[in-house]
C-alpha atoms as a PDB file:
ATOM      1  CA  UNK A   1      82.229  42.441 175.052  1.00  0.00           C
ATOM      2  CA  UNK A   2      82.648  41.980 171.502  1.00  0.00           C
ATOM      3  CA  UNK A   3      80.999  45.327 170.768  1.00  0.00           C
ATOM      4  CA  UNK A   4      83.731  46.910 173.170  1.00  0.00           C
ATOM      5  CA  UNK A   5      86.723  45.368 171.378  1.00  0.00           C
ATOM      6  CA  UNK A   6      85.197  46.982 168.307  1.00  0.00           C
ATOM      7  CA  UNK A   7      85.210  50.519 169.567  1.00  0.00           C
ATOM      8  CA  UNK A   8      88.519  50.267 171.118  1.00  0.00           C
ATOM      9  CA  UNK A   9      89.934  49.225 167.770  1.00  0.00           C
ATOM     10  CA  UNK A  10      88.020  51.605 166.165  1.00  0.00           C
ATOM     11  CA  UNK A  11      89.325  54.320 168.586  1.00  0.00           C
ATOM     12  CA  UNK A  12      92.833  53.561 168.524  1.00  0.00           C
ATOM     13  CA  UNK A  13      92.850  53.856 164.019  1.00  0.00           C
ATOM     14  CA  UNK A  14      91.290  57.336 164.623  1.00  0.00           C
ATOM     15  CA  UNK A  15      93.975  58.521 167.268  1.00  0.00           C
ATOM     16  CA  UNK A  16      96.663  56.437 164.468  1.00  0.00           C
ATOM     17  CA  UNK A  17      95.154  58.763 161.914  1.00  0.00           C
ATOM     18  CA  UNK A  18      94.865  61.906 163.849  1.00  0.00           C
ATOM     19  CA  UNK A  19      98.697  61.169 164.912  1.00  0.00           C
ATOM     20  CA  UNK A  20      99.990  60.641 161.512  1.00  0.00           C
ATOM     21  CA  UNK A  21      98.527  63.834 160.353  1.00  0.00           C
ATOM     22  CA  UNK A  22      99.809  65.972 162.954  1.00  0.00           C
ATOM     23  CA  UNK A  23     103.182  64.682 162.336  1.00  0.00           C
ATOM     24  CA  UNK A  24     102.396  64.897 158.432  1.00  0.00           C
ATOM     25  CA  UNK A  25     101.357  68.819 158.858  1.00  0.00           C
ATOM     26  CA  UNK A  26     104.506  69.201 161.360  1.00  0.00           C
ATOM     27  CA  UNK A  27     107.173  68.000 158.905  1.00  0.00           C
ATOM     28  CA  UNK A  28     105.607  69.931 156.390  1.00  0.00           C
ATOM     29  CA  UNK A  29     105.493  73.276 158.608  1.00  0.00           C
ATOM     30  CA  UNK A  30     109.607  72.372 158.881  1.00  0.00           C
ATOM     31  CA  UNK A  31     109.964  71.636 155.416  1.00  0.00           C
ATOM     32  CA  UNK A  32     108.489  75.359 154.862  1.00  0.00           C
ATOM     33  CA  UNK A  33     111.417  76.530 157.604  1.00  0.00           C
ATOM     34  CA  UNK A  34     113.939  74.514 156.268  1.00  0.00           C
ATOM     35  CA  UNK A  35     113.642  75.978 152.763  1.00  0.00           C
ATOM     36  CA  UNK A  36     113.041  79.704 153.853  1.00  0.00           C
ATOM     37  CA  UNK A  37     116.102  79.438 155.932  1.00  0.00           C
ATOM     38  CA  UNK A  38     118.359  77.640 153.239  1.00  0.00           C
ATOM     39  CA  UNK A  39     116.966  80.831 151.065  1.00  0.00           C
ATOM     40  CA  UNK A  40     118.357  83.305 153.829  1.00  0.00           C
ATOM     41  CA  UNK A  41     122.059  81.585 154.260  1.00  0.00           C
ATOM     42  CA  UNK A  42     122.362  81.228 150.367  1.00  0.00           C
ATOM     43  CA  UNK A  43     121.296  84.831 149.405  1.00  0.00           C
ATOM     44  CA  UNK A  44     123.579  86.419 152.423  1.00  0.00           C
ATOM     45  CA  UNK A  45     120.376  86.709 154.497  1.00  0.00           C
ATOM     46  CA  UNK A  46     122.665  89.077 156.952  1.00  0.00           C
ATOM     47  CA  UNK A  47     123.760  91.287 154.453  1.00  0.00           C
ATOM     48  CA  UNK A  48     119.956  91.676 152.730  1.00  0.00           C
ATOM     49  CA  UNK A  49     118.247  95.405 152.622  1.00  0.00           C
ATOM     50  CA  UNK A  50     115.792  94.296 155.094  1.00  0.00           C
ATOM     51  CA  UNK A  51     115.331  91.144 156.860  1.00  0.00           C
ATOM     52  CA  UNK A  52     113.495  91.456 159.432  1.00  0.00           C
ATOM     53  CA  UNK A  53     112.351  89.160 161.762  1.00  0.00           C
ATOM     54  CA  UNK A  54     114.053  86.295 159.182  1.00  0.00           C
ATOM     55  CA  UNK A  55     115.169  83.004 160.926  1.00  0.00           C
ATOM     56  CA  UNK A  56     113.327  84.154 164.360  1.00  0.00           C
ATOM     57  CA  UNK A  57     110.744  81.693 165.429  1.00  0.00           C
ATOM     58  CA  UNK A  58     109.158  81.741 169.180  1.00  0.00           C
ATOM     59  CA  UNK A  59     106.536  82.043 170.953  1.00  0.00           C
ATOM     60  CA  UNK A  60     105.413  85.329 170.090  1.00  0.00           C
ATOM     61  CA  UNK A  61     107.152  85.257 166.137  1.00  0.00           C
ATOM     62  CA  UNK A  62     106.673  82.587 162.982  1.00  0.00           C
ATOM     63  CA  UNK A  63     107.739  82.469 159.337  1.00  0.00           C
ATOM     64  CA  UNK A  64     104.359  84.136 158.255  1.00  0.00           C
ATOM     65  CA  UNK A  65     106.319  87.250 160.289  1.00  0.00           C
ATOM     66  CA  UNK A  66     108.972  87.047 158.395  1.00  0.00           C
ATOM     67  CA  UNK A  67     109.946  90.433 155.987  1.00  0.00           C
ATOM     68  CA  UNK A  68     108.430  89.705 152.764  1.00  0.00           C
ATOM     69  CA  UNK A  69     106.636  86.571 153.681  1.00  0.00           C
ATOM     70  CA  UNK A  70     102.744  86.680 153.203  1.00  0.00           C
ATOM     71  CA  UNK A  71     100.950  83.577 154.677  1.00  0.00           C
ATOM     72  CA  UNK A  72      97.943  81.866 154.395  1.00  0.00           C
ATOM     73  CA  UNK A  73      97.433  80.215 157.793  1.00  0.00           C
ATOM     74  CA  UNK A  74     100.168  78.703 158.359  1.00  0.00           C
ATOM     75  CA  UNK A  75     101.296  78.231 154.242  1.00  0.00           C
ATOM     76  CA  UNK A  76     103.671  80.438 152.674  1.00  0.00           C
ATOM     77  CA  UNK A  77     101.713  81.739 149.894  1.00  0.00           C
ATOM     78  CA  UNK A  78     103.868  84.901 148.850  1.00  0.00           C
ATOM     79  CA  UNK A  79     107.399  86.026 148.687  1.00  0.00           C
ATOM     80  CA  UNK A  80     107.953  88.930 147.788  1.00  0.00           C
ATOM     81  CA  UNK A  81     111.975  90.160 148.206  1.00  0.00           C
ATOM     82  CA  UNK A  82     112.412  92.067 145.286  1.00  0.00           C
ATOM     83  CA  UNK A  83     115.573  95.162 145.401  1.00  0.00           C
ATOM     84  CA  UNK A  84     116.251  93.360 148.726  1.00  0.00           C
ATOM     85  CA  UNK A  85     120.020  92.824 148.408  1.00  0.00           C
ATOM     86  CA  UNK A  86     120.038  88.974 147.679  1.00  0.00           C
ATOM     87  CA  UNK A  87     123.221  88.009 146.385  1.00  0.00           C
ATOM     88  CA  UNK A  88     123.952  84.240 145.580  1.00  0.00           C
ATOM     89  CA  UNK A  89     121.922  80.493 144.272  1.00  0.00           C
ATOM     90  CA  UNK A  90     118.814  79.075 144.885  1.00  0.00           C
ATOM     91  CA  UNK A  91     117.925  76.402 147.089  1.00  0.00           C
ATOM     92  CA  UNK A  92     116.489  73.255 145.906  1.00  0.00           C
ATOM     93  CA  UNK A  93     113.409  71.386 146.413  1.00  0.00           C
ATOM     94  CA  UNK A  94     111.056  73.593 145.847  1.00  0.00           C
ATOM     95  CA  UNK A  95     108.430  71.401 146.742  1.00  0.00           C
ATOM     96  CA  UNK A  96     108.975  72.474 150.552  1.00  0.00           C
ATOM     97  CA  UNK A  97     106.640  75.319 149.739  1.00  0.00           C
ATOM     98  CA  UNK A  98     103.884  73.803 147.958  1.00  0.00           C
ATOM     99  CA  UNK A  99     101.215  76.501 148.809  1.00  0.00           C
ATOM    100  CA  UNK A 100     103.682  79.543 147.184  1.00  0.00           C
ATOM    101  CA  UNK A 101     101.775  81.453 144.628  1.00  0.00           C
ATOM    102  CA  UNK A 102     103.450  84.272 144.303  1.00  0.00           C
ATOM    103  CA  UNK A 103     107.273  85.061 143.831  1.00  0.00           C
ATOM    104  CA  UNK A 104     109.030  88.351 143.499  1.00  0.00           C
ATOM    105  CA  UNK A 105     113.006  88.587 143.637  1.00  0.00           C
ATOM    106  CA  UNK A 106     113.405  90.572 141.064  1.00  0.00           C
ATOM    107  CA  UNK A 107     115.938  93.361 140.524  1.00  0.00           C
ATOM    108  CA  UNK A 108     118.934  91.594 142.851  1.00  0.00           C
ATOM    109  CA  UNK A 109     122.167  89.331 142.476  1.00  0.00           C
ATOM    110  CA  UNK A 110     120.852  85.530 142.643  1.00  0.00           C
ATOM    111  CA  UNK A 111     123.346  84.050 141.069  1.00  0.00           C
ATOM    112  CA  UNK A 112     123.335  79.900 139.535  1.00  0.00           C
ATOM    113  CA  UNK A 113     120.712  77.896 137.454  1.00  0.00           C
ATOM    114  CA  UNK A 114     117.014  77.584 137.818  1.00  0.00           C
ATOM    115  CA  UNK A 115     116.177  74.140 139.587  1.00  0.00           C
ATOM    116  CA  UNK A 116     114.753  71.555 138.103  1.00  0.00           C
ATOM    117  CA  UNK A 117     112.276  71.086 141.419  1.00  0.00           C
ATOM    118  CA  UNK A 118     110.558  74.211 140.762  1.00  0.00           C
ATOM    119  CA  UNK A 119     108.300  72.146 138.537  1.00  0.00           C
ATOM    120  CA  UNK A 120     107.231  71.131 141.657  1.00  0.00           C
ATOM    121  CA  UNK A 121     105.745  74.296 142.126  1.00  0.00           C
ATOM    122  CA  UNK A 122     101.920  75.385 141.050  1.00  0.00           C
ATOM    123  CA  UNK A 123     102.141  79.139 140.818  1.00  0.00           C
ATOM    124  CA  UNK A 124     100.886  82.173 139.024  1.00  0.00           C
ATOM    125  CA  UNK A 125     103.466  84.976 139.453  1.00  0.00           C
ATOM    126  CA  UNK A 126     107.409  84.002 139.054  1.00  0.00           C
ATOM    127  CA  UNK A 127     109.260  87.462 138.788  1.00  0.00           C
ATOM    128  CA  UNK A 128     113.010  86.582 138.786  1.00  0.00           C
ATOM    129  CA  UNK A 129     113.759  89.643 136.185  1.00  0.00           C
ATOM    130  CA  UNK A 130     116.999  91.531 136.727  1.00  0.00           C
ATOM    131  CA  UNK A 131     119.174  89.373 138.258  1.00  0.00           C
ATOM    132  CA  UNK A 132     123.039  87.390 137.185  1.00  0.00           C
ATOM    133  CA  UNK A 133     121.055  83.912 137.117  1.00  0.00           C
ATOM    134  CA  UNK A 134     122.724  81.576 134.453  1.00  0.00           C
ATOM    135  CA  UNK A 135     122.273  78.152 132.719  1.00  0.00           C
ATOM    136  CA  UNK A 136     119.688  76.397 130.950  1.00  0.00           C
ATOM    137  CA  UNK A 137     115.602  76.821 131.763  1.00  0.00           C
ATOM    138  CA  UNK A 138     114.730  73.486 133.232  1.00  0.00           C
ATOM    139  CA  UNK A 139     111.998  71.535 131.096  1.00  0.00           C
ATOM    140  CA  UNK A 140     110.090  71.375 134.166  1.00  0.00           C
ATOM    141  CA  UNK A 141     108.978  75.199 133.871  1.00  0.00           C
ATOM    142  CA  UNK A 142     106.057  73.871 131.945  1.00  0.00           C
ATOM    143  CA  UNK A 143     104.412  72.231 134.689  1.00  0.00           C
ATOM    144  CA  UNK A 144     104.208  75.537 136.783  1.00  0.00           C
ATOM    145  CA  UNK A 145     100.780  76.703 135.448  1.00  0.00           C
ATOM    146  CA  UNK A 146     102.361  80.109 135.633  1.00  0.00           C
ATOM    147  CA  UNK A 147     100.656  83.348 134.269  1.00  0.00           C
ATOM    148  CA  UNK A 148     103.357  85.928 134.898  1.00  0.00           C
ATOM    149  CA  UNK A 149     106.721  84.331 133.785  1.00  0.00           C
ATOM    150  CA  UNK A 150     109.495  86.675 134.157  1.00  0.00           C
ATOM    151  CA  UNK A 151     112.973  85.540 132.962  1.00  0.00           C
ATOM    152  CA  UNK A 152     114.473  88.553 131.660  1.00  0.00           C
ATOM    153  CA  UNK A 153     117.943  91.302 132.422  1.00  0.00           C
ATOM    154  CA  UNK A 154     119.458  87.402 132.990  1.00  0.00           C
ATOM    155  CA  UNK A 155     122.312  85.536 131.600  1.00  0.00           C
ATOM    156  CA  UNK A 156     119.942  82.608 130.392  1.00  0.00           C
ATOM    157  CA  UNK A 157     121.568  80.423 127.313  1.00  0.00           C
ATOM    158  CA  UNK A 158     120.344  77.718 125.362  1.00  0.00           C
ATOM    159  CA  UNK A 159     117.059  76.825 123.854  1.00  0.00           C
ATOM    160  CA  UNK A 160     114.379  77.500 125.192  1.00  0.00           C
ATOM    161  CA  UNK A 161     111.898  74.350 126.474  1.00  0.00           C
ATOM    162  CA  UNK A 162     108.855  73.729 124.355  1.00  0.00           C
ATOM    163  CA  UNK A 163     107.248  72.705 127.683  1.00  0.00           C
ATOM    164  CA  UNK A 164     107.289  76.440 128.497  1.00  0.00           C
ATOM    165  CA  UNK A 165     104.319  76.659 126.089  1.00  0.00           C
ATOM    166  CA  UNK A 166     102.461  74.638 128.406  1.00  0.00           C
ATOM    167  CA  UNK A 167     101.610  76.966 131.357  1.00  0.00           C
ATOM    168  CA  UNK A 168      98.605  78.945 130.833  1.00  0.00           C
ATOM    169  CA  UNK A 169     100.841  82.441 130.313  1.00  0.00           C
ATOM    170  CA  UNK A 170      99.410  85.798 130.114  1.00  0.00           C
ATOM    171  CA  UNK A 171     102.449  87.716 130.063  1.00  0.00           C
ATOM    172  CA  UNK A 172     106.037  86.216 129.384  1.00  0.00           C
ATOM    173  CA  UNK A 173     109.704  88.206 129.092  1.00  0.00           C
ATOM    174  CA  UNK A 174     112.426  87.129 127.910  1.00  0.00           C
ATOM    175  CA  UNK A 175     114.767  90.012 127.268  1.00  0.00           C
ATOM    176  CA  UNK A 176     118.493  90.538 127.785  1.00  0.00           C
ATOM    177  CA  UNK A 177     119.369  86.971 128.225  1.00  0.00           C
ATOM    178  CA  UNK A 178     121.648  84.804 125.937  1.00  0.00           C
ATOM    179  CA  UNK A 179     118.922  82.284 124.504  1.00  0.00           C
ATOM    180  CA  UNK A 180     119.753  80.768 120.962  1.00  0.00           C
ATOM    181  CA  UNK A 181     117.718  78.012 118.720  1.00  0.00           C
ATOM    182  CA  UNK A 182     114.152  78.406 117.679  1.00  0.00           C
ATOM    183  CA  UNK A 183     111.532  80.159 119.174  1.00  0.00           C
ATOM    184  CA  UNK A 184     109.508  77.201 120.871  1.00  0.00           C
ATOM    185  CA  UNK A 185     106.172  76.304 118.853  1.00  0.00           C
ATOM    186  CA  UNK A 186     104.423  75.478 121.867  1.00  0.00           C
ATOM    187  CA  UNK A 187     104.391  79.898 122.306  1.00  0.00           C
ATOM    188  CA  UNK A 188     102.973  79.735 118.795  1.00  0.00           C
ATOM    189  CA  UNK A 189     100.121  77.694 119.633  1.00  0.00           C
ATOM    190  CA  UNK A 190      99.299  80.565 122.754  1.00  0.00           C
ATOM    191  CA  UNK A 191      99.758  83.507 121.347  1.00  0.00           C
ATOM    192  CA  UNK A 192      96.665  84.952 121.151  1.00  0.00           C
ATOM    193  CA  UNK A 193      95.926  84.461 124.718  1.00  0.00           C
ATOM    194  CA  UNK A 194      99.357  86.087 125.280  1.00  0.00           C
ATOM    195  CA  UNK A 195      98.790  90.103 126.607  1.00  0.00           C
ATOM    196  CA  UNK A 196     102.510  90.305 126.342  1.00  0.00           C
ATOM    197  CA  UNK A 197     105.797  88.361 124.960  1.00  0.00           C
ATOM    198  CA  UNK A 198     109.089  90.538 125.069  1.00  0.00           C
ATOM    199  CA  UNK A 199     111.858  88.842 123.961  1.00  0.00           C
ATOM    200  CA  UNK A 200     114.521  91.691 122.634  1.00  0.00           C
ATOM    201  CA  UNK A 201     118.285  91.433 122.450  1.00  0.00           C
ATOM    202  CA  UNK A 202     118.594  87.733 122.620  1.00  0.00           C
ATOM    203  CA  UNK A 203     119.777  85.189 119.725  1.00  0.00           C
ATOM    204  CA  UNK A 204     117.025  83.269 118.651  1.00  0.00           C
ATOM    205  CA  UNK A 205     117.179  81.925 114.915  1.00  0.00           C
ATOM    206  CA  UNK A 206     114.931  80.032 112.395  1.00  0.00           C
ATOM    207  CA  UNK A 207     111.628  81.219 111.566  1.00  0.00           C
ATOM    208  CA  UNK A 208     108.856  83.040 114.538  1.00  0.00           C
ATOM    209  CA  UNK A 209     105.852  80.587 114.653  1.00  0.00           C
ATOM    210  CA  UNK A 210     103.576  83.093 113.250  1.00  0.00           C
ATOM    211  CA  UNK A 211     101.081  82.556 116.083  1.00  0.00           C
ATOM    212  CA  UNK A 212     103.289  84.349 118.077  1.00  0.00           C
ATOM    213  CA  UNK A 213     102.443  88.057 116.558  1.00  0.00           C
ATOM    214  CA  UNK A 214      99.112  87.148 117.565  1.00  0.00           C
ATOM    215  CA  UNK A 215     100.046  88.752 120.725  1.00  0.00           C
ATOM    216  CA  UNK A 216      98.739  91.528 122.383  1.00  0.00           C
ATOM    217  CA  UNK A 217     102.458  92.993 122.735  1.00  0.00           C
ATOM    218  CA  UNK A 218     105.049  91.574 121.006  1.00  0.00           C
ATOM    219  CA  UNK A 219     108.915  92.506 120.479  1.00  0.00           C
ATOM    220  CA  UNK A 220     111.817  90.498 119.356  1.00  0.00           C
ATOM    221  CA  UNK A 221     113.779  93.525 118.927  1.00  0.00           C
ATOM    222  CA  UNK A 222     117.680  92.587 118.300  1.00  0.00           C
ATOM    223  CA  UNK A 223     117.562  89.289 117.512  1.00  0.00           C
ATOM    224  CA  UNK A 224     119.125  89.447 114.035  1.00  0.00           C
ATOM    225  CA  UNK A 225     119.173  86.264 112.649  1.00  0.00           C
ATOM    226  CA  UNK A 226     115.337  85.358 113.221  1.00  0.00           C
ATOM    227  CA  UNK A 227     113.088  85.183 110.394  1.00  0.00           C
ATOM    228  CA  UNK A 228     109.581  86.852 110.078  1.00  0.00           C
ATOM    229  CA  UNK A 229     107.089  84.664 108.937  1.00  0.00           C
ATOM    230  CA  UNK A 230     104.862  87.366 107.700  1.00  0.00           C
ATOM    231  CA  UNK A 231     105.220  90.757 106.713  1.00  0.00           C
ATOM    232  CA  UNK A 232     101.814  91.891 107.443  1.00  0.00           C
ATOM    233  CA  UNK A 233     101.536  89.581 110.691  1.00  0.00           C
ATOM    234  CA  UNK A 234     105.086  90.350 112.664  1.00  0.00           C
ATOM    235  CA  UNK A 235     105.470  93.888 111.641  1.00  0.00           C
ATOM    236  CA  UNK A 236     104.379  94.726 115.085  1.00  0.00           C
ATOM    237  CA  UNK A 237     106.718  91.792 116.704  1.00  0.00           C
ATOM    238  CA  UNK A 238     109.849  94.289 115.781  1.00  0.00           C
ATOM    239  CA  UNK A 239     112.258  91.472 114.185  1.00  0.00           C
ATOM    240  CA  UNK A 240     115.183  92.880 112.352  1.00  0.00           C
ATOM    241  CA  UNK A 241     114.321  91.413 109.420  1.00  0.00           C
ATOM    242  CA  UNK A 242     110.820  92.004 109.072  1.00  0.00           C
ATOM    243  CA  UNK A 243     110.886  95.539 108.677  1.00  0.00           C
ATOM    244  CA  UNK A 244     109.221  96.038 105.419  1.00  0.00           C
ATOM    245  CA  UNK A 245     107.199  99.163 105.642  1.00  0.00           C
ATOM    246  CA  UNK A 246     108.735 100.635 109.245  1.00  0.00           C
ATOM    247  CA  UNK A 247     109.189 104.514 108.928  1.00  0.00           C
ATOM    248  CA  UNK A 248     112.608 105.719 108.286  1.00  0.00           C
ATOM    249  CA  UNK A 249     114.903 108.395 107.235  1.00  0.00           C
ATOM    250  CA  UNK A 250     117.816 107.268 105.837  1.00  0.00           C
ATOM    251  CA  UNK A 251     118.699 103.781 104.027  1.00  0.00           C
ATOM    252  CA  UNK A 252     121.078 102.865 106.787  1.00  0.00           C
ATOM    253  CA  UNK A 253     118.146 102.883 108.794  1.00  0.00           C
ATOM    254  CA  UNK A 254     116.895  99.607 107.162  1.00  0.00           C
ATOM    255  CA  UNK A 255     120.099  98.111 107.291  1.00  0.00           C
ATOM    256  CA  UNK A 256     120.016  93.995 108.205  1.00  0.00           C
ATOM    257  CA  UNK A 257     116.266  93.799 107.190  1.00  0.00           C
ATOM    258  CA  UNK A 258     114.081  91.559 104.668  1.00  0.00           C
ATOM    259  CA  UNK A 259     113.650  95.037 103.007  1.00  0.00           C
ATOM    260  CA  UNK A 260     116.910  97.275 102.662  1.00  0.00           C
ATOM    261  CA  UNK A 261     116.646 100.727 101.375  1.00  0.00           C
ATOM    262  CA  UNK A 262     114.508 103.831 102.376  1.00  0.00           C
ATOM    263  CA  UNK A 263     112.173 104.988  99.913  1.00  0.00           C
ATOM    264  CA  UNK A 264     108.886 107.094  99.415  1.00  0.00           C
ATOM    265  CA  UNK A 265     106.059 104.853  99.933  1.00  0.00           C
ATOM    266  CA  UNK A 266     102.370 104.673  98.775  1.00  0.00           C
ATOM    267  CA  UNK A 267     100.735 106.770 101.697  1.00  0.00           C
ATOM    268  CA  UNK A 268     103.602 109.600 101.073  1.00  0.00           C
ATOM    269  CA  UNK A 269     106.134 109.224 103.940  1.00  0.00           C
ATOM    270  CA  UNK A 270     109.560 107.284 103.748  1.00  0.00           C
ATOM    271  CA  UNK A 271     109.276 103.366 104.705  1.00  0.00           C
ATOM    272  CA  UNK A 272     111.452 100.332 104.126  1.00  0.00           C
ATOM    273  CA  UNK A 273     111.478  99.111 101.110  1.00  0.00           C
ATOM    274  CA  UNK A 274     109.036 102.078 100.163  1.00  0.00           C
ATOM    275  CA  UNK A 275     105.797  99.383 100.798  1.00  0.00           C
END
């Protein structure tokens, strides 16, 4: 008898456990809905290039259905809306879509500040590029363990985060955006696994950490009141003021650099400075 009291108890904590899953997994599958469909009615989901199938959900149609939406079983692991006509904010908690790995909505009008939830996010591609988004970056961006971090064609101010430094980046850009203060250190400290860092036509000042021209591709075109730590190291980085020994024609063409006038240099062509 004892022995049967056992396996009864036993028995009902396994169907306790198998409930509590299936109604863990369920609110998670409408958390996944919920967010997608917040997405839709804040971006004028109606008025979007193409959206089909978006906010349908039967028997015979899911989220994974969805234009743009690329599932892994059941998990939203893609979204890819990019030139789609969104026009408007971002939801919040991003942490409704914990399996997303890739995002693309680039090149629309998404309007507002980056979250601070989507630190709640692990991810490798974040393509927001091209769009009227506004604010501060959130500090939270560093916990992303993004690869591909596209920020730029924004209206971005403010410093960046040093935390952005922390994700393991491949490729970052930062261009047309209205960021000021120093160029974080933490991007020093990464540079050389950097392939790419664009950050041209912004307003960054004090001193490049020189581990940033350790980059594979680097530009910091137009930002004319950030120092070059080293001729020979950030020539290639395209700062205003480290143009010593760019090509040239005339001496206006040197104008606003660490090396004004244009001059006949040692190898026989016209340079900055003449070096």
């Amino acid at each position: 008898k004892r022995d049967a009291m056992k396996l009864i108890f036993v028995e009902a904590i396994l169907i306790f456990i198998t409930g509590a899953i299936y109604f863990a997994l369920g609110d998670a599958e409408q958390d996944q809905y919920d967010f997608l469909s917040e997405l839709y009615d804040l971006t004028s989901g109606e008025m979007w290039t193409n959206n089909t199938n978006w906010l349908v959900r039967d028997n015979n149609t899911t989220l994974c259905d969805w234009y743009g939406i690329t599932c892994s079983g059941k998990w939203v692991q893609e979204i890819d809306l990019s030139s789609n006509g969104l026009g408007g904010p971002l939801p919040d908690k991003w942490e409704r879509i914990p399996y997303l790995d890739n995002l693309d909505i680039s090149n629309n009008k998404v309007l507002g500040t980056l979250p601070e939830s989507i630190g709640n996010l692990t991810i490798n591609n974040f393509f927001i590029s091209k769009n009227s988004m506004s604010g501060t970056i959130p500090s939270s961006i560093g916990n992303m363990k993004a690869r591909l971090l596209y920020l730029d064609n924004n209206q971005f101010t403010g410093t960046l985060p040093n935390s952005i430094g922390n994700n393991p980046l491949m490729a970052l850009t930062l261009d047309l955006n209205k960021f000021t203060g120093p160029v974080p250190e933490s991007l020093g400290e990464i540079g050389s696994q950097l392939s790419v860092i664009s950050a041209s036509f912004n307003d960054f000042t004090g001193v490049l950490p020189s581990g940033v021209c350790q980059a594979g591709v680097c530009s910091f075109q137009y930002n004319m009141h950030l120092e070059c730590p080293s001729q020979a190291q950030c020539g290639k980085c395209m700062l205003p003021l480290c143009n010593c020994g760019n090509t040239c024609s005339i001496d206006s063409d040197c104008d606003g650099g660490s090396c004004p006038g244009c001059s006949k240099g040692p190898w026989g062509y016209k340079t900055c400075g003449g070096v």
